[in-house]
N, C-alpha and C. Protein backbone atom coordinates (compact mmCIF):
# COMPACT_ATOMS: atom_id res chain seq x y z
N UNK A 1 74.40 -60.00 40.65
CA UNK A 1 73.82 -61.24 40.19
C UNK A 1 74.16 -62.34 41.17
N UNK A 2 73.16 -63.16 41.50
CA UNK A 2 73.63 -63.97 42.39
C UNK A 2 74.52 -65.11 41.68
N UNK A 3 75.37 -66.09 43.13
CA UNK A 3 75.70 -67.41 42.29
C UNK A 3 76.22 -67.45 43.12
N UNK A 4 76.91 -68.81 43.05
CA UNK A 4 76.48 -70.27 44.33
C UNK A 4 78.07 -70.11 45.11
N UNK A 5 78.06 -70.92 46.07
CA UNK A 5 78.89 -71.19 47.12
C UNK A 5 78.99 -72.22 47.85
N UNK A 6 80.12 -72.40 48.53
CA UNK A 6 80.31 -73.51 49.64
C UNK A 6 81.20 -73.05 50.50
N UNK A 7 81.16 -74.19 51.89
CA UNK A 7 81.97 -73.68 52.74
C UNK A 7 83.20 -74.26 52.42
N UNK A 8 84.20 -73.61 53.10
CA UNK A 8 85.55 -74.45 52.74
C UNK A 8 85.96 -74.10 55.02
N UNK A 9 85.94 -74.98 55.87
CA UNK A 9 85.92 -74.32 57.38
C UNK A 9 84.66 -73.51 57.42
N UNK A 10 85.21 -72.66 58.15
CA UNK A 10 84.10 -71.70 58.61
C UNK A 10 84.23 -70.77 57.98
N UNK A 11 84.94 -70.85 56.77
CA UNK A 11 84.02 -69.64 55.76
C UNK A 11 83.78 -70.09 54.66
N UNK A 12 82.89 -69.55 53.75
CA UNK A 12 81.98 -69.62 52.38
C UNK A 12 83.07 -69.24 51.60
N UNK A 13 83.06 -69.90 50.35
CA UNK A 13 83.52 -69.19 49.22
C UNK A 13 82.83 -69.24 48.30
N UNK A 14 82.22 -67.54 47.41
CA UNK A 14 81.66 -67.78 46.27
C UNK A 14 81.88 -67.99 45.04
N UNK A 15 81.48 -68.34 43.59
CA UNK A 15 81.99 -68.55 42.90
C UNK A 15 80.70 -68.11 42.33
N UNK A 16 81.55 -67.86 40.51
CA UNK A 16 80.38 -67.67 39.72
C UNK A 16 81.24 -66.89 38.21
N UNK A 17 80.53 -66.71 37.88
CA UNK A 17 81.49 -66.42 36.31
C UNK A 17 81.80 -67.46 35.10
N UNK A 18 82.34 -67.38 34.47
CA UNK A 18 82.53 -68.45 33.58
C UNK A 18 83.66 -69.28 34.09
N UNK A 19 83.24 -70.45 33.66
CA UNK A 19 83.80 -71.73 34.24
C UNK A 19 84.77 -71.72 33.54
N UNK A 20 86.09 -72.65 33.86
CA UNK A 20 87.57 -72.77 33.19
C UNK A 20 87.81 -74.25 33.85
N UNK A 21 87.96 -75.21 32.72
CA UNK A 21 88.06 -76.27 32.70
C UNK A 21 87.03 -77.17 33.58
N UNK A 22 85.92 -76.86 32.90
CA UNK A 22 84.78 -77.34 34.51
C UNK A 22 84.64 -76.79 35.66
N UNK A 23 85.18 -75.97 35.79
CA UNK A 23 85.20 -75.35 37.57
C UNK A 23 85.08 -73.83 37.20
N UNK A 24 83.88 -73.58 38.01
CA UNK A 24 83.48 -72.26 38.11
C UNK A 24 84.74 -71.32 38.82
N UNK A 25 84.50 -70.12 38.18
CA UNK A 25 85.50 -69.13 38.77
C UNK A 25 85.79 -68.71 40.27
N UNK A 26 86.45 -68.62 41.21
CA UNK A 26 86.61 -68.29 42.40
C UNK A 26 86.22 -66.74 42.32
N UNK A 27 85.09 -66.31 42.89
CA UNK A 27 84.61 -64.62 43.37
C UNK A 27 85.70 -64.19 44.76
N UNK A 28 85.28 -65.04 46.01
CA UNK A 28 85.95 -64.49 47.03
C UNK A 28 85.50 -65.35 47.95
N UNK A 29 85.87 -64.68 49.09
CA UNK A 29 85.69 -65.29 50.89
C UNK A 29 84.64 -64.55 51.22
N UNK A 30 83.33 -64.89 51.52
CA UNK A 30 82.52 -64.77 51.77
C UNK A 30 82.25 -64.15 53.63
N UNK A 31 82.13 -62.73 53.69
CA UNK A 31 82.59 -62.97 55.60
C UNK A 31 81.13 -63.26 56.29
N UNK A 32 80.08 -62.79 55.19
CA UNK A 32 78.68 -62.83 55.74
C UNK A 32 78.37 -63.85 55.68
N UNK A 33 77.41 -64.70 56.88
CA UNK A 33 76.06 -65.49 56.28
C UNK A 33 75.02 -65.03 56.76
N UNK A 34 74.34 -65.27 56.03
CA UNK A 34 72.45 -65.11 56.16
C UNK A 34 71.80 -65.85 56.59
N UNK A 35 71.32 -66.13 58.10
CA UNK A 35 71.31 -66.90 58.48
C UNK A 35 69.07 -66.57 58.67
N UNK A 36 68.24 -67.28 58.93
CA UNK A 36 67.09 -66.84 58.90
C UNK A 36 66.59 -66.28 60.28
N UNK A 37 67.61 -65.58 61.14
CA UNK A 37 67.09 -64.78 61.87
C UNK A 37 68.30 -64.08 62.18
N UNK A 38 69.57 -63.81 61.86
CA UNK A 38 70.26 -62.84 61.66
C UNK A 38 71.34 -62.81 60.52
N UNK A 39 72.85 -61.66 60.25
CA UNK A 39 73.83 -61.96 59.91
C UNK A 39 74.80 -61.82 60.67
N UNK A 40 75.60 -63.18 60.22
CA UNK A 40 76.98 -63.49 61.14
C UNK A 40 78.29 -63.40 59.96
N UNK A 41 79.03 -61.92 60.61
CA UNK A 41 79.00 -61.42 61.80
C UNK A 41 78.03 -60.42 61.54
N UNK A 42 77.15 -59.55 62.35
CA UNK A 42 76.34 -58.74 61.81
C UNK A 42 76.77 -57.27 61.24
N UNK A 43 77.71 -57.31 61.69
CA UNK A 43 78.74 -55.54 61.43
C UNK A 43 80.13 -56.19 60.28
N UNK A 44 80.67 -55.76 59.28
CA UNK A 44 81.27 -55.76 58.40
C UNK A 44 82.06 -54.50 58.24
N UNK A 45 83.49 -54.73 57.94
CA UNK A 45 84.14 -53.25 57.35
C UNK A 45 85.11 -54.14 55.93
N UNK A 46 84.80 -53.10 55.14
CA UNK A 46 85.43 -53.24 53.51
C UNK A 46 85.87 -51.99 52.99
N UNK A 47 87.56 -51.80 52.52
CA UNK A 47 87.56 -50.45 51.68
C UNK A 47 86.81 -50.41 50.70
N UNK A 48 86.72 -49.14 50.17
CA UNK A 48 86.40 -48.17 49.36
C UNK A 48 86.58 -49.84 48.28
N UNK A 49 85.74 -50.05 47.28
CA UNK A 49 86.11 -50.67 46.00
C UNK A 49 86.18 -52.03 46.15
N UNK A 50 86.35 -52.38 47.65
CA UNK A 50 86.73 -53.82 47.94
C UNK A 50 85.19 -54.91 47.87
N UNK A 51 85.51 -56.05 46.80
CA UNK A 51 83.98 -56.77 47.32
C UNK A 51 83.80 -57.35 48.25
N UNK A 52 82.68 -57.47 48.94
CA UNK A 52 82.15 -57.79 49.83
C UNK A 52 81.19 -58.77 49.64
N UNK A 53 81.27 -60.08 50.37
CA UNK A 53 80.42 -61.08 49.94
C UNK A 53 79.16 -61.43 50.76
N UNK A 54 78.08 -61.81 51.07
CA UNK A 54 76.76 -62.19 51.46
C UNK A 54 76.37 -63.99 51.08
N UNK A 55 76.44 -64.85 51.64
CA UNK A 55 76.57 -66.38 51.18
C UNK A 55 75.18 -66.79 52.32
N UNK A 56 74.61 -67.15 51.41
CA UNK A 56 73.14 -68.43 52.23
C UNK A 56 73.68 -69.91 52.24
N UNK A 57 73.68 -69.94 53.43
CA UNK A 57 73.91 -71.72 53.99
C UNK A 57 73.30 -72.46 53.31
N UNK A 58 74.00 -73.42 52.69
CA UNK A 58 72.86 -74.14 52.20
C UNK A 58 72.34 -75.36 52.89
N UNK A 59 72.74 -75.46 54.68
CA UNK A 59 71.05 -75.78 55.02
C UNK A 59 70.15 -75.33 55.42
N UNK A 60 70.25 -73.79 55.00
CA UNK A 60 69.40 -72.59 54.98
C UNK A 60 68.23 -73.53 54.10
N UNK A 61 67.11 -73.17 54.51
CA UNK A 61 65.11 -74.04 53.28
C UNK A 61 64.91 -72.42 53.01
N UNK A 62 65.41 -71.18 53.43
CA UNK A 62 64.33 -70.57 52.73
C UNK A 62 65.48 -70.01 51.60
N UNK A 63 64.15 -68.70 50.73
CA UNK A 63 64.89 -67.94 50.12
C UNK A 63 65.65 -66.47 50.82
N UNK A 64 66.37 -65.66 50.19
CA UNK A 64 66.66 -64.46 50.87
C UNK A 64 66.40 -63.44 50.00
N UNK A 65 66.34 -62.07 50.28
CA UNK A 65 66.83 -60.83 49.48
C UNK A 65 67.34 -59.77 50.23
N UNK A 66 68.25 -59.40 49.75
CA UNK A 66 69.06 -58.79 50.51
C UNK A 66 69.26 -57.21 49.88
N UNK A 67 69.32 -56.32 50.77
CA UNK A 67 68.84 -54.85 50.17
C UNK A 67 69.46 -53.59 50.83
N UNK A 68 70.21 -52.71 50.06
CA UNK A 68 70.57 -51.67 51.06
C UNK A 68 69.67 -50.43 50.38
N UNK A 69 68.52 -49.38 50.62
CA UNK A 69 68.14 -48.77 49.98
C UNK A 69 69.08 -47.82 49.52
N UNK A 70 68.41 -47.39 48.09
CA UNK A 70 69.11 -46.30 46.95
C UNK A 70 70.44 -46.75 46.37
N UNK A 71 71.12 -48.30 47.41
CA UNK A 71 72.55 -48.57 46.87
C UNK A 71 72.05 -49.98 46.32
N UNK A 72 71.66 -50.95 46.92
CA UNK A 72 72.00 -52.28 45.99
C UNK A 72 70.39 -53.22 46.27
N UNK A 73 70.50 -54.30 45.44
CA UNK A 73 69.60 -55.02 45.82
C UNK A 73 69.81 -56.22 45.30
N UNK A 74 69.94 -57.45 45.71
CA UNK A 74 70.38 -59.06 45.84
C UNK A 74 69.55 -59.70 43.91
N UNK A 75 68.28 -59.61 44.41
CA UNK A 75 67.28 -60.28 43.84
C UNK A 75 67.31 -61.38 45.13
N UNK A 76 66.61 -62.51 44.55
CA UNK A 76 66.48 -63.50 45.15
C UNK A 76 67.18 -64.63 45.58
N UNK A 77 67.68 -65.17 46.48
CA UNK A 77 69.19 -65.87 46.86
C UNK A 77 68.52 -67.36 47.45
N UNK A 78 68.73 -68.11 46.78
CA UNK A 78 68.31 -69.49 47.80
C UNK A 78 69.73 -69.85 48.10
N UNK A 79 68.88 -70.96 48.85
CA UNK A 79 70.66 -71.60 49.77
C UNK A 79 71.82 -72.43 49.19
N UNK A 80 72.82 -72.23 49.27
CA UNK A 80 73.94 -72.20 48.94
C UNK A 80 74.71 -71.21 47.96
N UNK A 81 73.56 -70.07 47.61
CA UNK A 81 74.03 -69.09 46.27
C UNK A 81 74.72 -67.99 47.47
N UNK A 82 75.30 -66.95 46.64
CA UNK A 82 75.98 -65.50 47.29
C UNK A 82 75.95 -64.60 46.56
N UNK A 83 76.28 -63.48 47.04
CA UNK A 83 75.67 -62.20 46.59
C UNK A 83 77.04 -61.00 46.92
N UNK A 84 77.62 -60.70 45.79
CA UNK A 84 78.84 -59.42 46.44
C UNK A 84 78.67 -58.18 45.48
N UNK A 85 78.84 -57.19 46.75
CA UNK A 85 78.55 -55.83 46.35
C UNK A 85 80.46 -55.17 46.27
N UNK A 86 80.76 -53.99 45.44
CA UNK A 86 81.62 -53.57 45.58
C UNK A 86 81.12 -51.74 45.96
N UNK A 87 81.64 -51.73 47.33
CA UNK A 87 81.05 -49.97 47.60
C UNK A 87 81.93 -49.08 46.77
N UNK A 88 81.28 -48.49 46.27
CA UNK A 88 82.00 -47.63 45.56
C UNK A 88 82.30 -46.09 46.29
N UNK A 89 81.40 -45.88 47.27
CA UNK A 89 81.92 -44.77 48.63
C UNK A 89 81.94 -45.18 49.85
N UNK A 90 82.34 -43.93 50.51
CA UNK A 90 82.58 -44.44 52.36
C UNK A 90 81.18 -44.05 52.28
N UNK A 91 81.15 -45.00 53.73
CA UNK A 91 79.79 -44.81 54.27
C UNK A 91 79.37 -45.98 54.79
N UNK A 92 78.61 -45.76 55.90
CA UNK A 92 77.90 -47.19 56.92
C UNK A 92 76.73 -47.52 56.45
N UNK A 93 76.26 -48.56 55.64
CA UNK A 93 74.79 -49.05 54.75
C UNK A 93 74.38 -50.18 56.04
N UNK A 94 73.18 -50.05 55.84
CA UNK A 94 72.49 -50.55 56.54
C UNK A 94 72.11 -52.10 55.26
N UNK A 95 72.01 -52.87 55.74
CA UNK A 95 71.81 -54.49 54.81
C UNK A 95 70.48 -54.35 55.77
N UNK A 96 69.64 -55.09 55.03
CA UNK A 96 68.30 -55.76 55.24
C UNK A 96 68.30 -57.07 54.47
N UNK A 97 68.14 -58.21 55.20
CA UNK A 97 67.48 -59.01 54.45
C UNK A 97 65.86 -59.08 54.52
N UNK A 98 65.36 -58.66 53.44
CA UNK A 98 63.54 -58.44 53.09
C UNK A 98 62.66 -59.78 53.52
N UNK A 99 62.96 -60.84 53.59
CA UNK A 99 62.65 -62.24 54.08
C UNK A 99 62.24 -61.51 55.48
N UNK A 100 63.46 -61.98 56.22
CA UNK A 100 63.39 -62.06 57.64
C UNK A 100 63.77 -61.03 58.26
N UNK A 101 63.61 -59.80 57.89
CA UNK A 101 63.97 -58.84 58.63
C UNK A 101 65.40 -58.53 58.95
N UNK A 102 66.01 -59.76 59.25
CA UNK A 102 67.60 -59.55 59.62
C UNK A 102 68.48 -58.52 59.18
N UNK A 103 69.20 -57.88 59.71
CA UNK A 103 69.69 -56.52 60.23
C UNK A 103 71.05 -56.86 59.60
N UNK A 104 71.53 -55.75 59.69
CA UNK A 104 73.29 -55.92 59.21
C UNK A 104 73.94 -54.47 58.65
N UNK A 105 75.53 -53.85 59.24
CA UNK A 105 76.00 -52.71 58.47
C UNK A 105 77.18 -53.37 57.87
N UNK A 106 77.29 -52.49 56.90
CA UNK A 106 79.18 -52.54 55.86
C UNK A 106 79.41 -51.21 56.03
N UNK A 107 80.93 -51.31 56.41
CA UNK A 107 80.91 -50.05 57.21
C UNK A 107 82.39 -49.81 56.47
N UNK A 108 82.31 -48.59 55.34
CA UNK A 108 83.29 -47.80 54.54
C UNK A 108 84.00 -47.33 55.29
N UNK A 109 85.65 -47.00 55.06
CA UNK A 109 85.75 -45.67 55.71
C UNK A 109 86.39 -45.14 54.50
N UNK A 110 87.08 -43.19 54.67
CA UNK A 110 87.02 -43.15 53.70
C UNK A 110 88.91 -43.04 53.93
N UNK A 111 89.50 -42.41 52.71
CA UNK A 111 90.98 -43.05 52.66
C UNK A 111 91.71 -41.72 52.43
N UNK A 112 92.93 -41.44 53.25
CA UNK A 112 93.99 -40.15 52.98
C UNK A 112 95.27 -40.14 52.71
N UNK A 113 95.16 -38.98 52.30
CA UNK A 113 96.79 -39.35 51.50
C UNK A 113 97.65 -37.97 51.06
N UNK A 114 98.55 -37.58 52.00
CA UNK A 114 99.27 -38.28 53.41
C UNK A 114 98.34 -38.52 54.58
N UNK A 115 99.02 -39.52 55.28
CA UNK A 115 98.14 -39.39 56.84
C UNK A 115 98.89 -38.64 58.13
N UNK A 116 99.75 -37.94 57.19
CA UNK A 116 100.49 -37.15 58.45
C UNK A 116 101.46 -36.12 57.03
N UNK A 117 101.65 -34.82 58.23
CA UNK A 117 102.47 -34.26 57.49
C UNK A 117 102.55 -32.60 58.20
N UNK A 118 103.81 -31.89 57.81
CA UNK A 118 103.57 -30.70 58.79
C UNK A 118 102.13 -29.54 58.45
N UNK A 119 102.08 -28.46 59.17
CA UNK A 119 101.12 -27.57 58.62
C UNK A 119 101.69 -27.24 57.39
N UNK A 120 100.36 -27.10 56.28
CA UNK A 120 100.12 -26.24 55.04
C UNK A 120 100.27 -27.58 53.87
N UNK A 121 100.14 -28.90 54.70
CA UNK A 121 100.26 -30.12 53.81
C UNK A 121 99.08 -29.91 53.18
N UNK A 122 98.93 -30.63 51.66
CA UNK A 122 97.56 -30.61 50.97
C UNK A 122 97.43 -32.33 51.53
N UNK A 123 96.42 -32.38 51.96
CA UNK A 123 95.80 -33.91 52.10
C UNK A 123 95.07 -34.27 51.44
N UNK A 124 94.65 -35.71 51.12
CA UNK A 124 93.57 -36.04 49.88
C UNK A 124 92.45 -36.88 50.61
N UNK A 125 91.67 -36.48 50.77
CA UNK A 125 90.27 -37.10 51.34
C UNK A 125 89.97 -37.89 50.27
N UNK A 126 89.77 -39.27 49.97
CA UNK A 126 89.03 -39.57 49.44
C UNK A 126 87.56 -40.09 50.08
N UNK A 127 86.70 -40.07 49.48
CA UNK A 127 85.43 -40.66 49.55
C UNK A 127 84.67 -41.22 48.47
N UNK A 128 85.25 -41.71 46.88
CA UNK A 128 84.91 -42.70 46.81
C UNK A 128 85.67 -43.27 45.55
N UNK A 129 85.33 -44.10 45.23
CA UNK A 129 86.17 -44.17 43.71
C UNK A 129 85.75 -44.02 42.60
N UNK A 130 84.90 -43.10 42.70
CA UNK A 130 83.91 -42.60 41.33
C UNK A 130 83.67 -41.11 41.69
N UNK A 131 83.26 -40.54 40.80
CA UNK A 131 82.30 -39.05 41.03
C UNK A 131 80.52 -39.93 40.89
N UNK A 132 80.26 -39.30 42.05
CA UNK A 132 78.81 -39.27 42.03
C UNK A 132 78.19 -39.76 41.14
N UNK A 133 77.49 -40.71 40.97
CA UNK A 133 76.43 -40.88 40.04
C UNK A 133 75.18 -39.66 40.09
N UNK A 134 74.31 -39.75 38.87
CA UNK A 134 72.77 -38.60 39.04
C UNK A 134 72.35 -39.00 40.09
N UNK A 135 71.87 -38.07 40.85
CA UNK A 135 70.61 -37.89 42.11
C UNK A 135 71.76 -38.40 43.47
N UNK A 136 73.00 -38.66 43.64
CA UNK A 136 74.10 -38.97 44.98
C UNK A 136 74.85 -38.02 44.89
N UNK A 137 74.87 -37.71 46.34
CA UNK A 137 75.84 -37.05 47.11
C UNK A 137 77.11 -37.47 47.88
N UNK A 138 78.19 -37.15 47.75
CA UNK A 138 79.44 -37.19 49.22
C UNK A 138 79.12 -36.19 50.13
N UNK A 139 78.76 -36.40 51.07
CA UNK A 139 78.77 -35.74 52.31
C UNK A 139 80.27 -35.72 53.21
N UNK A 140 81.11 -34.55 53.13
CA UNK A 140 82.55 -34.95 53.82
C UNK A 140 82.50 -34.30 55.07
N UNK A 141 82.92 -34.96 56.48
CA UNK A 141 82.60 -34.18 57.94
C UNK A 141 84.17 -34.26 58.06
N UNK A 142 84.56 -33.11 59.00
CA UNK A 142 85.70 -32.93 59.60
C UNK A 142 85.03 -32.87 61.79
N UNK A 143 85.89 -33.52 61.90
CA UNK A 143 86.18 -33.10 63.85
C UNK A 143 87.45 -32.98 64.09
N UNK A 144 87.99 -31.28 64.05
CA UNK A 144 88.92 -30.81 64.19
C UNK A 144 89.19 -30.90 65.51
N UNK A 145 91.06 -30.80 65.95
CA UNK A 145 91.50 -30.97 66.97
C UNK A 145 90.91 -30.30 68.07
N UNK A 146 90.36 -31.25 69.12
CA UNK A 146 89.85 -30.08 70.59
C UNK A 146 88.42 -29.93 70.35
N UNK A 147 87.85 -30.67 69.09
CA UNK A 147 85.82 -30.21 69.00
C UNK A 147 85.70 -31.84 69.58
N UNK A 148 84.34 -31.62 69.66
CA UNK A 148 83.59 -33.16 70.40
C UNK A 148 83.03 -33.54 69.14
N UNK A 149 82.62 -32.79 67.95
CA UNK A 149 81.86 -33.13 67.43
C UNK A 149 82.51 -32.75 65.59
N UNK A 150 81.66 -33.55 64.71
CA UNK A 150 81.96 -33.25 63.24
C UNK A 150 81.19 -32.40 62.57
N UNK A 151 81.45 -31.43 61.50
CA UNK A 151 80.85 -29.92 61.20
C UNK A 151 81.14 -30.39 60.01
N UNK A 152 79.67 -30.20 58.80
CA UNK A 152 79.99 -30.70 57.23
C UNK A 152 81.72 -29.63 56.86
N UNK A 153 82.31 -30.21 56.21
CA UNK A 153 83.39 -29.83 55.45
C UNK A 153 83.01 -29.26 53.56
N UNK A 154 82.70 -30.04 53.22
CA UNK A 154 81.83 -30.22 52.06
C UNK A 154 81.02 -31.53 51.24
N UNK A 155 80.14 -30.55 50.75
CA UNK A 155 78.86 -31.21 49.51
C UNK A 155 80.00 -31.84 48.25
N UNK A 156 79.58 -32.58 47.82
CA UNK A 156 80.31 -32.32 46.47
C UNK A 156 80.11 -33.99 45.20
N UNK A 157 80.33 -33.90 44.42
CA UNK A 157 79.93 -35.41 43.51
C UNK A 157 81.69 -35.87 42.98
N UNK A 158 82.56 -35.33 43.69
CA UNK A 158 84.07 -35.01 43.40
C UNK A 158 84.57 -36.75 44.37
N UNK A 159 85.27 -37.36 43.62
CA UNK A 159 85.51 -38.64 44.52
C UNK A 159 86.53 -38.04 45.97
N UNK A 160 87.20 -37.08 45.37
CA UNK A 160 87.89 -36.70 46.63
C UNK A 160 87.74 -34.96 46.78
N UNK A 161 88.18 -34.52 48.09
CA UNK A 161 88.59 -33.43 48.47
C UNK A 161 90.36 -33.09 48.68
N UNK A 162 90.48 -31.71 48.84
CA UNK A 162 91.61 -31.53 49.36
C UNK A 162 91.56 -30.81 50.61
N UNK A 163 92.48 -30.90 51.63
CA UNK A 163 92.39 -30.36 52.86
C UNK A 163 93.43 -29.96 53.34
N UNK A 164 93.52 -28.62 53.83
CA UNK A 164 94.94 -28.29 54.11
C UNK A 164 94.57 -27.58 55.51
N UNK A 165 95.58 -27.23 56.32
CA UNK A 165 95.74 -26.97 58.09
C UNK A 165 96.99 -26.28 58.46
N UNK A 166 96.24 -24.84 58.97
CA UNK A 166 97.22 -24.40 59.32
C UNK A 166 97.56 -24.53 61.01
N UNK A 167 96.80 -25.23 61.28
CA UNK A 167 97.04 -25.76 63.02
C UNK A 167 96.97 -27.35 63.06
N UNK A 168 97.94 -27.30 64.19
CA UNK A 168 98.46 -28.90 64.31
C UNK A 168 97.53 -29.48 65.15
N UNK A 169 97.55 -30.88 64.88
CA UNK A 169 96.69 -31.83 65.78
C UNK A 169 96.13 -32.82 64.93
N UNK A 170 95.63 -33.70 65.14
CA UNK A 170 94.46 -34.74 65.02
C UNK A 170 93.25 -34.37 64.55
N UNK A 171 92.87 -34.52 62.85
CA UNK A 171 92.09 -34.18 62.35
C UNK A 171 91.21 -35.37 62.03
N UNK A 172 89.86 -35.66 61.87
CA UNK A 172 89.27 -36.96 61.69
C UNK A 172 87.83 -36.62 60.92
N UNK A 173 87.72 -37.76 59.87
CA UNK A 173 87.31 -37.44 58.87
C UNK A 173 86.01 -38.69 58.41
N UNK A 174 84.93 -38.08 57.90
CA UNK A 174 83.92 -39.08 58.10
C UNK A 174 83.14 -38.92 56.71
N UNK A 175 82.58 -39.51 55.93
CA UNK A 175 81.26 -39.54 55.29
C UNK A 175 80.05 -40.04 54.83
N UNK A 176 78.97 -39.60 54.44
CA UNK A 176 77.80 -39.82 54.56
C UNK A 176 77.50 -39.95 52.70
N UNK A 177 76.77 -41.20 52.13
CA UNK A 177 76.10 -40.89 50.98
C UNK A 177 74.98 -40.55 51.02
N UNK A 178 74.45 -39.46 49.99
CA UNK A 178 72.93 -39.09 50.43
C UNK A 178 72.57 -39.97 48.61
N UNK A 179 71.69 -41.07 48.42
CA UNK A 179 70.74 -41.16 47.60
C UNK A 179 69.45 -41.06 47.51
N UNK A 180 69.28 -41.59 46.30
CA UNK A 180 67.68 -41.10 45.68
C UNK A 180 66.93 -41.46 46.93
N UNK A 181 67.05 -42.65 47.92
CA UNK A 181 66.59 -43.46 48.84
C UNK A 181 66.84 -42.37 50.38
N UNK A 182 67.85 -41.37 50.67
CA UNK A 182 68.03 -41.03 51.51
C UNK A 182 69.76 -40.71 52.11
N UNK A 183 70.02 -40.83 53.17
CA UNK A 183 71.17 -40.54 53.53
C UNK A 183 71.85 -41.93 54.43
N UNK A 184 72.65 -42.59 53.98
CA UNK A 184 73.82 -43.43 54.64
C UNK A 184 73.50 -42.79 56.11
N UNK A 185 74.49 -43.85 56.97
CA UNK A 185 74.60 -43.36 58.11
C UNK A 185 76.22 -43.42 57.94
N UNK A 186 77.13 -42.06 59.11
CA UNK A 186 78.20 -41.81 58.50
C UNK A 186 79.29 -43.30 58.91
N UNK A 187 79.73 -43.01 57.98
CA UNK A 187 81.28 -44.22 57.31
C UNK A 187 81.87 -43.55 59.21
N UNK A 188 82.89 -45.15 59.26
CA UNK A 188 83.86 -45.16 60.34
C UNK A 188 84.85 -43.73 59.59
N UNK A 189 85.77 -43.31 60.62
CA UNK A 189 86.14 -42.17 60.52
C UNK A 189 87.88 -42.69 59.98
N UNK A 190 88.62 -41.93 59.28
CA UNK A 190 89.84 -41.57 58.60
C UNK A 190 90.39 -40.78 59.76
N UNK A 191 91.88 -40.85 60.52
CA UNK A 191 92.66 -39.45 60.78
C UNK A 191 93.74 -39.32 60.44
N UNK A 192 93.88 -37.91 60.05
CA UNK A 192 95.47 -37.52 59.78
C UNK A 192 96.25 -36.63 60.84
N UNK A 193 97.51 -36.24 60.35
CA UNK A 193 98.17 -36.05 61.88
C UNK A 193 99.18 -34.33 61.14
N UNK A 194 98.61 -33.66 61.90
CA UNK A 194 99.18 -32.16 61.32
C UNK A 194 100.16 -32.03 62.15
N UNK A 195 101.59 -31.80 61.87
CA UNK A 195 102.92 -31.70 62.97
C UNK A 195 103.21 -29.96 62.90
């Protein structure tokens, strides 16, 4: 739902919720603006769960909408309102604002636990903080020590995996949401450290 903002410096803060003693509730720090021919900064990273804010200048004249397909969608934002999403998986979303075309990623990664430990450790991949909603996927990639490249690990609607190694090295860990809309592009990468 949208709702309004101001700058406080050079960053936005949104607000919105029910008011307490006249003054609307503090949402957050706003890192985006929407500016009518791009977003600044245009690349974003937020954990797993963390909100993420979207704020129109308000000497922005037009309106905005702001859209990641199969994951979110703004409605309509005039200037000085904001807009925060909380990702609920890893994964790199592509933002559109539908106005002006303007471009933009939020870029998940996903989270482990341990990030080090000898062989035959169980590790915890997470990828997201939910199980799957109907019609979404976790897509989990591994690029094991010494490959160039990442090989699916597993499918699954499970917020996390477990991963265990019986060879040491630098393991690195990536994922992809597939929705009703299509497939994410993959989340910045996780590594853990097999001794």
């Amino acid at each position: 739902m949208p709702s309004g903002g101001t700058r406080l410096g050079t960053q936005a803060v949104a607000f919105g919720g029910p008011a307490f003693n006249g003054f609307p509730k503090l949402m957050g720090i706003c890192p985006v603006d929407v500016g009518n021919t791009a977003f600044s900064p245009r690349a974003t990273t937020a954990a797993i769960g963390t909100r993420t804010f979207w704020s129109i200048p308000v000497a922005d004249r037009g309106r905005h909408r702001l859209t990641s397909p199969g994951v979110f969608g703004s409605g309509t934002l005039r200037p000085g309102e904001s807009f925060g999403y909380m990702p609920f998986a890893a994964a790199t979303y592509l933002v559109r604002d539908t106005r002006t075309g303007a471009r933009g990623t939020l870029a998940v990664p996903p989270a482990a636990s341990p990030t080090s430990g000898p062989t035959g450790t169980v590790f915890r991949i997470t990828a997201a903080s939910v199980s799957a909603p109907a019609g979404y996927q976790y897509r989990i990639f591994v690029k094991r020590p010494g490959s160039a490249r990442y090989v699916l690990l597993k499918r699954t609607a499970q917020r996390a995996v477990s991963f265990v190694s019986t060879h040491r090295g630098r393991y690195r860990f990536r994922v992809e949401l597939r929705t009703p809309a299509g497939v994410t592009a993959p989340s910045p990468p996780v590594q853990i450290k097999v001794s």
